[in-house]
Protein backbone atom coordinates (compact mmCIF):
# COMPACT_ATOMS: atom_id res chain seq x y z
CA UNK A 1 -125.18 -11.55 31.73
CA UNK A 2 -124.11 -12.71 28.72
CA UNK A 3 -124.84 -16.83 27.50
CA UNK A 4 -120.69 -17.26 26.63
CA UNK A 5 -119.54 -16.51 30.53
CA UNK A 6 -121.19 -20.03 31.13
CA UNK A 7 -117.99 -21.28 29.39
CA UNK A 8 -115.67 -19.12 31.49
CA UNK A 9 -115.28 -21.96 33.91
CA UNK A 10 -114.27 -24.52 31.30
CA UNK A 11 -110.33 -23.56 31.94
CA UNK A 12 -110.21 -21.06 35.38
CA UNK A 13 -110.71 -24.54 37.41
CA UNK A 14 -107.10 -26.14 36.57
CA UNK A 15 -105.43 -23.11 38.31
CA UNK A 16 -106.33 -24.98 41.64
CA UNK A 17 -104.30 -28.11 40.63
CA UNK A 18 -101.16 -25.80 41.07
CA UNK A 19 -101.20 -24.72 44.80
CA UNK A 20 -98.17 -26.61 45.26
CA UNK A 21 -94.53 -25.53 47.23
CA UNK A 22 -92.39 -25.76 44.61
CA UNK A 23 -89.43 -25.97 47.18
CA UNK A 24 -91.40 -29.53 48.51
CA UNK A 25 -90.80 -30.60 44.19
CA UNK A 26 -87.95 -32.54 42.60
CA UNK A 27 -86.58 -30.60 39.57
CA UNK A 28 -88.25 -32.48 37.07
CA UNK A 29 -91.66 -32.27 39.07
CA UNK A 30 -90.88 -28.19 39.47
CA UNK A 31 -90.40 -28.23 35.50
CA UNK A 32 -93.56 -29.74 35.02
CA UNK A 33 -95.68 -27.31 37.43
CA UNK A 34 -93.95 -24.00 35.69
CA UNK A 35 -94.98 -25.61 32.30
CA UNK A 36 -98.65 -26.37 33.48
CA UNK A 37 -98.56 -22.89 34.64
CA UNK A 38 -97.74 -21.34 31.66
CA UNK A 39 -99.71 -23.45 29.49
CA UNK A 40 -102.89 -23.05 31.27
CA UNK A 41 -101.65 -18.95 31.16
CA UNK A 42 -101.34 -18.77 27.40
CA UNK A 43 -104.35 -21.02 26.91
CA UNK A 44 -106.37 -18.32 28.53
CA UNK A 45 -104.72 -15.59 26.70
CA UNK A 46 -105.44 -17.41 23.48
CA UNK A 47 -102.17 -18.33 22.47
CA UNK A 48 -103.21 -21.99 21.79
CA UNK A 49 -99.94 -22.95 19.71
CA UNK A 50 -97.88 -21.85 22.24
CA UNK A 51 -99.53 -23.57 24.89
CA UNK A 52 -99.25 -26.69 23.11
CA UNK A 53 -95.83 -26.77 22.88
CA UNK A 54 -95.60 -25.97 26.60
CA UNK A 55 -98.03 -28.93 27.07
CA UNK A 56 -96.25 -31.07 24.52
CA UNK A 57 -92.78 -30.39 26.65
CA UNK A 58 -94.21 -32.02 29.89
CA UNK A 59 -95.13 -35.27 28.25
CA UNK A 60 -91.21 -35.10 26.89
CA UNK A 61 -90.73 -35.51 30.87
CA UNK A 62 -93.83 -37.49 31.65
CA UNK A 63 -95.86 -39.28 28.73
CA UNK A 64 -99.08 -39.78 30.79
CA UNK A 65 -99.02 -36.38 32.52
CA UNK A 66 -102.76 -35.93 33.45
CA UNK A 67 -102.25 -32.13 33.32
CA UNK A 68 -100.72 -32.10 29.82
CA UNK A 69 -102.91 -34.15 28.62
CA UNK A 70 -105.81 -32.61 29.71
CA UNK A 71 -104.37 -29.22 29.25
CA UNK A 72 -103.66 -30.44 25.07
CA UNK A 73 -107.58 -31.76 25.25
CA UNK A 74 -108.42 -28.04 26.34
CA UNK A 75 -106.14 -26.25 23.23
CA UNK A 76 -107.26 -28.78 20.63
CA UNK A 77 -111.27 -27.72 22.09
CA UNK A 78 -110.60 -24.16 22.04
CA UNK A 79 -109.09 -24.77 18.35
CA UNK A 80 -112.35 -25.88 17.72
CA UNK A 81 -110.45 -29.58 16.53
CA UNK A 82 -112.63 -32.10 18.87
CA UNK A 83 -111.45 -35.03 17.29
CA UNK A 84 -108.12 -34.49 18.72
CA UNK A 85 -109.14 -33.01 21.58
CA UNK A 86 -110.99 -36.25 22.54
CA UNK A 87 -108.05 -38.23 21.73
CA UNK A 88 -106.02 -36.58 24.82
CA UNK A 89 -109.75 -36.49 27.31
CA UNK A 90 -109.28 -40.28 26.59
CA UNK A 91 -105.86 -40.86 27.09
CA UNK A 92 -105.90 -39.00 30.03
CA UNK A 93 -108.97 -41.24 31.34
CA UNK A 94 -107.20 -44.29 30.26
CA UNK A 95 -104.88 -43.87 33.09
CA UNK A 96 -107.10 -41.57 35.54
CA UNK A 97 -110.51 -42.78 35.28
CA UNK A 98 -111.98 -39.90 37.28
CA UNK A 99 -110.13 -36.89 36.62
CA UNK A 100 -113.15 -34.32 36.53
CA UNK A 101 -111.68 -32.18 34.10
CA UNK A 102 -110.82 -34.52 31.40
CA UNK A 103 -114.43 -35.88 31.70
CA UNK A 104 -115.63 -32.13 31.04
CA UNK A 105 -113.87 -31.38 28.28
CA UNK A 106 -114.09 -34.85 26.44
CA UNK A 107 -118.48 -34.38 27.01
CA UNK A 108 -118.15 -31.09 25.84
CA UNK A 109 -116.38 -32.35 22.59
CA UNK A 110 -119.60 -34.94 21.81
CA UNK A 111 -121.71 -31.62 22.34
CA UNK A 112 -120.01 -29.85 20.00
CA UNK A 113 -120.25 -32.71 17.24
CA UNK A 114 -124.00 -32.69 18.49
CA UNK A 115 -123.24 -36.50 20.04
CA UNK A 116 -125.98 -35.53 22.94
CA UNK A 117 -126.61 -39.12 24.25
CA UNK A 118 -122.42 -39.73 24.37
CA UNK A 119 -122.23 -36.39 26.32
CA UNK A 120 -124.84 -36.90 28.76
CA UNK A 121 -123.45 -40.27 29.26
CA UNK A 122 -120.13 -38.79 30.16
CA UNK A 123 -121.23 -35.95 32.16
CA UNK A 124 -123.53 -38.13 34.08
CA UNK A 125 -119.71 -39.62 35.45
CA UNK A 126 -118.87 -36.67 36.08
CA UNK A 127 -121.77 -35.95 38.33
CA UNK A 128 -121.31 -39.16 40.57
CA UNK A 129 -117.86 -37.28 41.35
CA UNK A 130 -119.32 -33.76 41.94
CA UNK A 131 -122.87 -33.07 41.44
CA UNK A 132 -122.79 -29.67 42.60
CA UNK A 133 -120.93 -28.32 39.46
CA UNK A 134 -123.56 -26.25 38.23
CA UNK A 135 -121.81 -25.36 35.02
CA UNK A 136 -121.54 -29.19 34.40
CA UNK A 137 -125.67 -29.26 35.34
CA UNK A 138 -126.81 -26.94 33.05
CA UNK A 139 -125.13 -28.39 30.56
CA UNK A 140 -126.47 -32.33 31.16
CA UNK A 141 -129.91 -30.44 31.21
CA UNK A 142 -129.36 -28.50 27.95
CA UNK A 143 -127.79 -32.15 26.58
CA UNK A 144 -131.54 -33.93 27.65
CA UNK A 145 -133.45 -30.85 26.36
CA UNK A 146 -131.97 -31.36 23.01
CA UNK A 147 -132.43 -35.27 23.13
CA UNK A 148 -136.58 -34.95 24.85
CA UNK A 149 -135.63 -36.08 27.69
CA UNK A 150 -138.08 -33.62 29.15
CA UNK A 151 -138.73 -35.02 32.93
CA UNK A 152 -134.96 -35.10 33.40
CA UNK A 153 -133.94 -32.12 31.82
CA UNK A 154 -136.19 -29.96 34.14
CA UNK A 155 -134.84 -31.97 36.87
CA UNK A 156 -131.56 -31.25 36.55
CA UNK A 157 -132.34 -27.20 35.52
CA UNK A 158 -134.57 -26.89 39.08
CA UNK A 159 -131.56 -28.59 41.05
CA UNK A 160 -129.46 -26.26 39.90
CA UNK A 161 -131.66 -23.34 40.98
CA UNK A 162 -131.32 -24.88 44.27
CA UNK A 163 -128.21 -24.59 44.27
CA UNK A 164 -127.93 -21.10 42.63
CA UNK A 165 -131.04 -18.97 42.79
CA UNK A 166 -132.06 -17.66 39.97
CA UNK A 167 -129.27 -18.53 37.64
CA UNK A 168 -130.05 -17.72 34.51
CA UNK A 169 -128.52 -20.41 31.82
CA UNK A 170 -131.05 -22.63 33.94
CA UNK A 171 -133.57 -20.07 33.89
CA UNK A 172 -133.05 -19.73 29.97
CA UNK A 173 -132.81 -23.65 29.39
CA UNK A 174 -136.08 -24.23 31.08
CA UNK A 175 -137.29 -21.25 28.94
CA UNK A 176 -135.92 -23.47 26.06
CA UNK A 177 -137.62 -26.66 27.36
CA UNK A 178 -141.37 -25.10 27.89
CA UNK A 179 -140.89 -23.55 24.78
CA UNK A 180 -139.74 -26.78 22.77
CA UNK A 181 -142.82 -28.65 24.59
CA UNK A 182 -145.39 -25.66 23.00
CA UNK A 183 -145.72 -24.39 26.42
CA UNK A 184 -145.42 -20.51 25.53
CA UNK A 185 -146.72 -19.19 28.52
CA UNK A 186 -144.28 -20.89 30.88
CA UNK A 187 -141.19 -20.36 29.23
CA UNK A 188 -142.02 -16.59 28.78
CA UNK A 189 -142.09 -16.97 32.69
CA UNK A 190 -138.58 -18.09 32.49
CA UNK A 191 -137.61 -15.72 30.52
CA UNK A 192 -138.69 -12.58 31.87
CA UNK A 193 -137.43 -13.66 35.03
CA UNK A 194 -134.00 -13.71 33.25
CA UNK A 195 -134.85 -10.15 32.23
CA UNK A 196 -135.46 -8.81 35.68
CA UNK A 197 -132.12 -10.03 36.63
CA UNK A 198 -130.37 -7.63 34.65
CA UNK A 199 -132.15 -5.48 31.76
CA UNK A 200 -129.25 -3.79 30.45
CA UNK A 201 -127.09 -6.44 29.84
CA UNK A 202 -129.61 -9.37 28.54
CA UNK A 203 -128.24 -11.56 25.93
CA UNK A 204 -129.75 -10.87 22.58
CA UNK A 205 -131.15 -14.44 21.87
CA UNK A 206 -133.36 -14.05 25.52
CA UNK A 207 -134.89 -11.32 23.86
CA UNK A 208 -135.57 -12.83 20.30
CA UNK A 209 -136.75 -15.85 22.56
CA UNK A 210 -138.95 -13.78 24.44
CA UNK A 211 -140.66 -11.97 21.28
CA UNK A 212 -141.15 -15.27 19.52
CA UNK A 213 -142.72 -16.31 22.66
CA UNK A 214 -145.55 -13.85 21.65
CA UNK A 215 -145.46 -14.32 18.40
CA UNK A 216 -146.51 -18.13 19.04
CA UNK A 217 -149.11 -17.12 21.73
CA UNK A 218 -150.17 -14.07 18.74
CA UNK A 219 -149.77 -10.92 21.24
CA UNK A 220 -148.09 -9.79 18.35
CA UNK A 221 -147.84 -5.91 19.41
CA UNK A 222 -146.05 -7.32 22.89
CA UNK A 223 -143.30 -9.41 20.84
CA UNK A 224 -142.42 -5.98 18.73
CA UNK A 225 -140.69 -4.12 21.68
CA UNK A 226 -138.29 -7.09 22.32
CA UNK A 227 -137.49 -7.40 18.26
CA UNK A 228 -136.76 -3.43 18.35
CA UNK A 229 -134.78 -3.94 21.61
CA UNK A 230 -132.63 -6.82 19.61
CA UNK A 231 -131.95 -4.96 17.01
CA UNK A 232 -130.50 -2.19 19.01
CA UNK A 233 -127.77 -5.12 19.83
CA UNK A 234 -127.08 -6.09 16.32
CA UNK A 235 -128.63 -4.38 13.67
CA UNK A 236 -128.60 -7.14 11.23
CA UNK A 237 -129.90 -9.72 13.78
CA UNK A 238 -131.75 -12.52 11.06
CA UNK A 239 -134.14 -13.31 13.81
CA UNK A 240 -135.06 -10.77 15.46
CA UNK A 241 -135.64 -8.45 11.58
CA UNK A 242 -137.85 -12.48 11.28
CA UNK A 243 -139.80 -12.01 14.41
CA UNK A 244 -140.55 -8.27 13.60
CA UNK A 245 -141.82 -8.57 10.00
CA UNK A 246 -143.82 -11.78 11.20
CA UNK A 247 -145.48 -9.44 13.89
CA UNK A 248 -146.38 -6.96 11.60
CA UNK A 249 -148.06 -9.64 9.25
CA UNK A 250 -149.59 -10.83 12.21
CA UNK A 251 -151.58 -7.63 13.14
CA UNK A 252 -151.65 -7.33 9.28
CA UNK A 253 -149.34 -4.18 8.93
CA UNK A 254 -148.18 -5.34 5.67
CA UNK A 255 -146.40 -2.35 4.95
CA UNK A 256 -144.39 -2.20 7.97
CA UNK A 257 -143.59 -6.20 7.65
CA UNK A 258 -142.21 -5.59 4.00
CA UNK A 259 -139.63 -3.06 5.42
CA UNK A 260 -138.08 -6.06 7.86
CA UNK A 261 -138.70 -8.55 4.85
CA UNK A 262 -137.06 -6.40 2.52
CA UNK A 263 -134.09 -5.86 5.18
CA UNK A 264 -133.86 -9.63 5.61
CA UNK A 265 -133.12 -10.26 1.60
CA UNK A 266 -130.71 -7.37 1.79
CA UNK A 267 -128.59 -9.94 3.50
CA UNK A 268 -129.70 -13.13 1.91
CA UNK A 269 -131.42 -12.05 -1.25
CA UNK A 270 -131.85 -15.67 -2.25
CA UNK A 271 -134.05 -16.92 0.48
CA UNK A 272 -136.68 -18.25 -0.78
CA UNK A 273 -139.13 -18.64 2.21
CA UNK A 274 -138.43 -14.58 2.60
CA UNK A 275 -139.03 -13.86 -0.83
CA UNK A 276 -142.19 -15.17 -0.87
CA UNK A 277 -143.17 -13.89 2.55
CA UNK A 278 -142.55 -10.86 0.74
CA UNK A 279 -144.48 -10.99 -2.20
CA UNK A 280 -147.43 -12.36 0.50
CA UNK A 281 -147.51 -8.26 1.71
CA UNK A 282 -146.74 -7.09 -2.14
CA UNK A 283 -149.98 -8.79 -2.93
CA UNK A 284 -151.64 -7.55 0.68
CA UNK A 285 -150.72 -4.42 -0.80
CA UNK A 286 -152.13 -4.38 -3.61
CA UNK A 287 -149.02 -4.23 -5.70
CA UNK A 288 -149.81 -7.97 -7.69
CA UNK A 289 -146.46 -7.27 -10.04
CA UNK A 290 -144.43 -7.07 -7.44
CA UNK A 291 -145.89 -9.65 -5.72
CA UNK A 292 -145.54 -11.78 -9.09
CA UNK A 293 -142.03 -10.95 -9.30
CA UNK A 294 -141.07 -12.29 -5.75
CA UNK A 295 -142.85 -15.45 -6.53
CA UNK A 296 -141.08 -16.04 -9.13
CA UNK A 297 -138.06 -15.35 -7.66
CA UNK A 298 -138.42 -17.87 -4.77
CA UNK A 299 -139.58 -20.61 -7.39
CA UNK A 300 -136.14 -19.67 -9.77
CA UNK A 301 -134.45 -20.55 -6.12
CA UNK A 302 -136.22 -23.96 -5.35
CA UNK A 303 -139.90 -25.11 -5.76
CA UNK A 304 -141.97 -23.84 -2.80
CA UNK A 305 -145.53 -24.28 -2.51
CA UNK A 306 -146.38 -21.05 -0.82
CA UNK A 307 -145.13 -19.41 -3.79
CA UNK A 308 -147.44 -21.38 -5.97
CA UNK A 309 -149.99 -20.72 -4.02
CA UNK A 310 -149.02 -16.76 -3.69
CA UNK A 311 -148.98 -16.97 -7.87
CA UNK A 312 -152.53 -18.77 -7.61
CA UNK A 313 -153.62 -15.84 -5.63
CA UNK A 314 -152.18 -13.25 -8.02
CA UNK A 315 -154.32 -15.16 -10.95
CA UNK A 316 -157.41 -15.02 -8.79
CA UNK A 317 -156.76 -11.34 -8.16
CA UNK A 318 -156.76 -10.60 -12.15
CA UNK A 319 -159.97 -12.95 -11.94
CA UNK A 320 -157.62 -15.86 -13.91
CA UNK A 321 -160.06 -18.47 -12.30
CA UNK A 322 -158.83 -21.39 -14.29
CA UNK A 323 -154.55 -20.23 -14.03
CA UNK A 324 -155.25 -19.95 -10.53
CA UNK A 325 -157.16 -23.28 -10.30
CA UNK A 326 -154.54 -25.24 -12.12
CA UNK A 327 -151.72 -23.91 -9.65
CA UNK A 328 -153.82 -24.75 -6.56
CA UNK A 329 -154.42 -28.12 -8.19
CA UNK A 330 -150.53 -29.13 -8.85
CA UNK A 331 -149.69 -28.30 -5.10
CA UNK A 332 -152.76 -30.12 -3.59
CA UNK A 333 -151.21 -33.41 -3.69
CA UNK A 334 -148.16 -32.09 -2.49
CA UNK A 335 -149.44 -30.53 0.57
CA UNK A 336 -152.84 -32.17 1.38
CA UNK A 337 -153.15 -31.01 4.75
CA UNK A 338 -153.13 -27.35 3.79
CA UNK A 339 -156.72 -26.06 4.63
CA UNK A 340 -156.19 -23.07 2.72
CA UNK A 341 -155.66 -24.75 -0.62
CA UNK A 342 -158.88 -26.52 -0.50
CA UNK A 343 -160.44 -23.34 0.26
CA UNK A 344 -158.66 -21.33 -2.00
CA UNK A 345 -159.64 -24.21 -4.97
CA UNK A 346 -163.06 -24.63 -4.01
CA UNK A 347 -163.45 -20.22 -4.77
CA UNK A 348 -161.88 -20.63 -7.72
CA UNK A 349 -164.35 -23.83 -8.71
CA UNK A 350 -167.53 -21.73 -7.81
CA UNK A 351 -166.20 -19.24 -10.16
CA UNK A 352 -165.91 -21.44 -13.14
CA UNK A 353 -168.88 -23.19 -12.58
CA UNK A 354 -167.39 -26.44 -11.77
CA UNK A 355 -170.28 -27.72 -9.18
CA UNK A 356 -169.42 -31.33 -9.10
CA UNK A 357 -165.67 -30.96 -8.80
CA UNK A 358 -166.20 -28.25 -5.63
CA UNK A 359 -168.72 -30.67 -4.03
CA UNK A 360 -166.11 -33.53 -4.14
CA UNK A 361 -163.10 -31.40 -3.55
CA UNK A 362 -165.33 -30.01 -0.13
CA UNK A 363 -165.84 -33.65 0.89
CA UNK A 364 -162.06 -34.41 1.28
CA UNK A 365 -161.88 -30.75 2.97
CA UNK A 366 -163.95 -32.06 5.99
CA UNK A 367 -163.37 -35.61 5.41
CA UNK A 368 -159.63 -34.67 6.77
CA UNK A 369 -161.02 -32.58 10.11
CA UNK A 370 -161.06 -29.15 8.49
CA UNK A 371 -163.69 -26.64 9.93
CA UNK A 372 -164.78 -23.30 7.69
CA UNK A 373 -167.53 -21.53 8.07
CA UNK A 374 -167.62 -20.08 4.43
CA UNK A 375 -166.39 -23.38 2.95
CA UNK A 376 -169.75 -24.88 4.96
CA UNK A 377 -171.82 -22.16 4.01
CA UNK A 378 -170.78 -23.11 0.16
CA UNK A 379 -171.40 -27.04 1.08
CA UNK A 380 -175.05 -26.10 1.81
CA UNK A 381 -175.28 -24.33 -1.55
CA UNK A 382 -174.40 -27.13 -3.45
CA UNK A 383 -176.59 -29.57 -1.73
């Protein structure tokens, strides 16, 4: 089941606001109801200009026509124009404070400008009207998930499962929640319970979700199958070629993680966290030009301090103690809490003889709550 037939319901419902005897109708009333009709027809055919006009041509008969007015909030949304679309959700509401659509769409407009505490506020009206909706709950859920709200968020995602068993945009939002809160095992729970709903049809970002999943919990070889399986969807898929080169580095199959790397900058050659991820398995490798030359790519792009550090490790691999030292030393300030730097430094140090400098740059290493066993094992040299 694909994640965009959530928003399938966001137009179907206003067909029910027509089952209406148009012989019980005064003409101008009959007018109105064709109109509405054939607005809410085109609107769903994607003929949005057209349908405004139709809209437009009822409030020429009736200026505060709930259905035109919610029907031009609907067009305006679908055009993707939410300014104007909230402009008719709030007319309408000016004059009928609890029409259920016009509440829907005008919430869904602060989503869409990422207004998450005006949306939930608005949605949460709409629930004290009918709080069995459960497009409406997933969407107040999804609305506190993205504002931390995470007690209320789950809430609403488990009362819609009571509701609806097993639906899956709740069973993929509290995927999303677990997984926003660090708690990898759960939401891979979620997850895979969306996958046993339907394996051939599972949206694409499910499985990238799922993969990551094991990338964070560093079952790296159990993420891989659900990268591959993304990439059958969409070959060019940015996170799922991500997740599958970052798997590979995990189990340290550099040369299989440059392939995705390498696929990655075929699309975006000027990314400069990719780049140097790159010239990271270059180096692995063995290949230290080619490493050198994705460094300095990514630093021509922006300054990065992994690829000062990667250029730092390509001067310790020609045994360029001091280059490498000064590198390590102009980043250290900027990242302080980078363990690796202080180890990386302190080698470096050893090499060029520099005991007083290591002993005090090993100090601040476990002065900030860093743990090493070589760095210790150095410590106890110098002492």
């Amino acid at each position: 089941m694909s994640i965009q037939d959530n928003n399938s319901q966001d137009f179907a419902g206003h067909n029910q606001l027509y089952q209406i005897d148009p012989s019980q109708l005064e003409e101008s009333d009959q007018k109105i109801l064709e109109l509405s009709q054939e607005g809410y027809t085109l609107l769903k055919q994607d003929k949005i200009e057209e349908a405004i006009e139709h809209f437009k041509k009822i409030l020429d008969i009736d200026k505060h026509n709930n259905y035109a007015l919610v029907g031009l909030g609907d067009a305006y949304r679908k055009k993707e124009d939410f300014q104007k679309a909230k402009e008719y959700y709030e007319l309408c509401l000016k004059y009928y404070p609890g029409n259920n659509y016009a509440l829907f769409g005008l919430a869904d407009c602060y989503k869409a400008l990422n207004d998450y505490e005006k949306a939930i506020e608005i949605w949460e009206k709409y629930l004290r009207y009918d709080d069995t909706n459960v497009t409406v709950l997933t969407r107040v859920a999804d609305a506190y998930r993205k504002v931390h709200n995470f007690k209320r968020s789950k809430e609403l995602y488990l009362r819609v499962l009571e509701i609806e068993e097993k639906n899956p945009y709740a069973l993929i939002g509290l995927g999303h929640l677990h997984y926003d809160f660090k708690d990898y095992q759960t939401a891979l729970s979620y997850w895979e319970a969306v996958m046993e709903k339907d394996k051939d049809h599972v949206d694409i970002r499910v499985l990238t979700s799922i993969g990551n999943c094991h990338r964070k919990i560093k079952t790296f070889d159990k993420g891989i199958p659900f990268f591959l399986k993304a990439l059958e969807k969409d070959p060019d898929n940015f996170y799922a070629l991500f997740g599958l080169a970052d798997c590979y580095r995990g189990l340290r199959d550099h040369k299989q993680s440059l392939v995705y790397w390498e696929k990655i900058l075929e699309n975006d050659p000027n990314n400069k966290v990719i780049l140097t991820r790159a010239g990271d398995a270059y180096r692995h490798l063995g290949q230290i030009e080619k490493a050198e030359e994705y460094y300095h790519r990514a630093l021509n792009i922006e300054f990065d301090t992994y690829a000062i550090l990667g250029l730092a490790l390509v001067h310790k691999a020609r045994k360029e103690y001091q280059e490498a030292a000064d590198s390590l030393k102009s980043i250290l300030p900027v990242d302080p809490n980078n363990p690796k730097i202080y180890i990386e430094l302190a080698d470096c140090l050893i090499h060029l003889n520099q005991k007083e400098e290591t002993k005090a740059l090993l100090e601040e290493f476990f002065r900030r709550g860093f743990k090493n066993v070589h760095i210790q094992h150095i410590m106890e040299k110098l002492d």
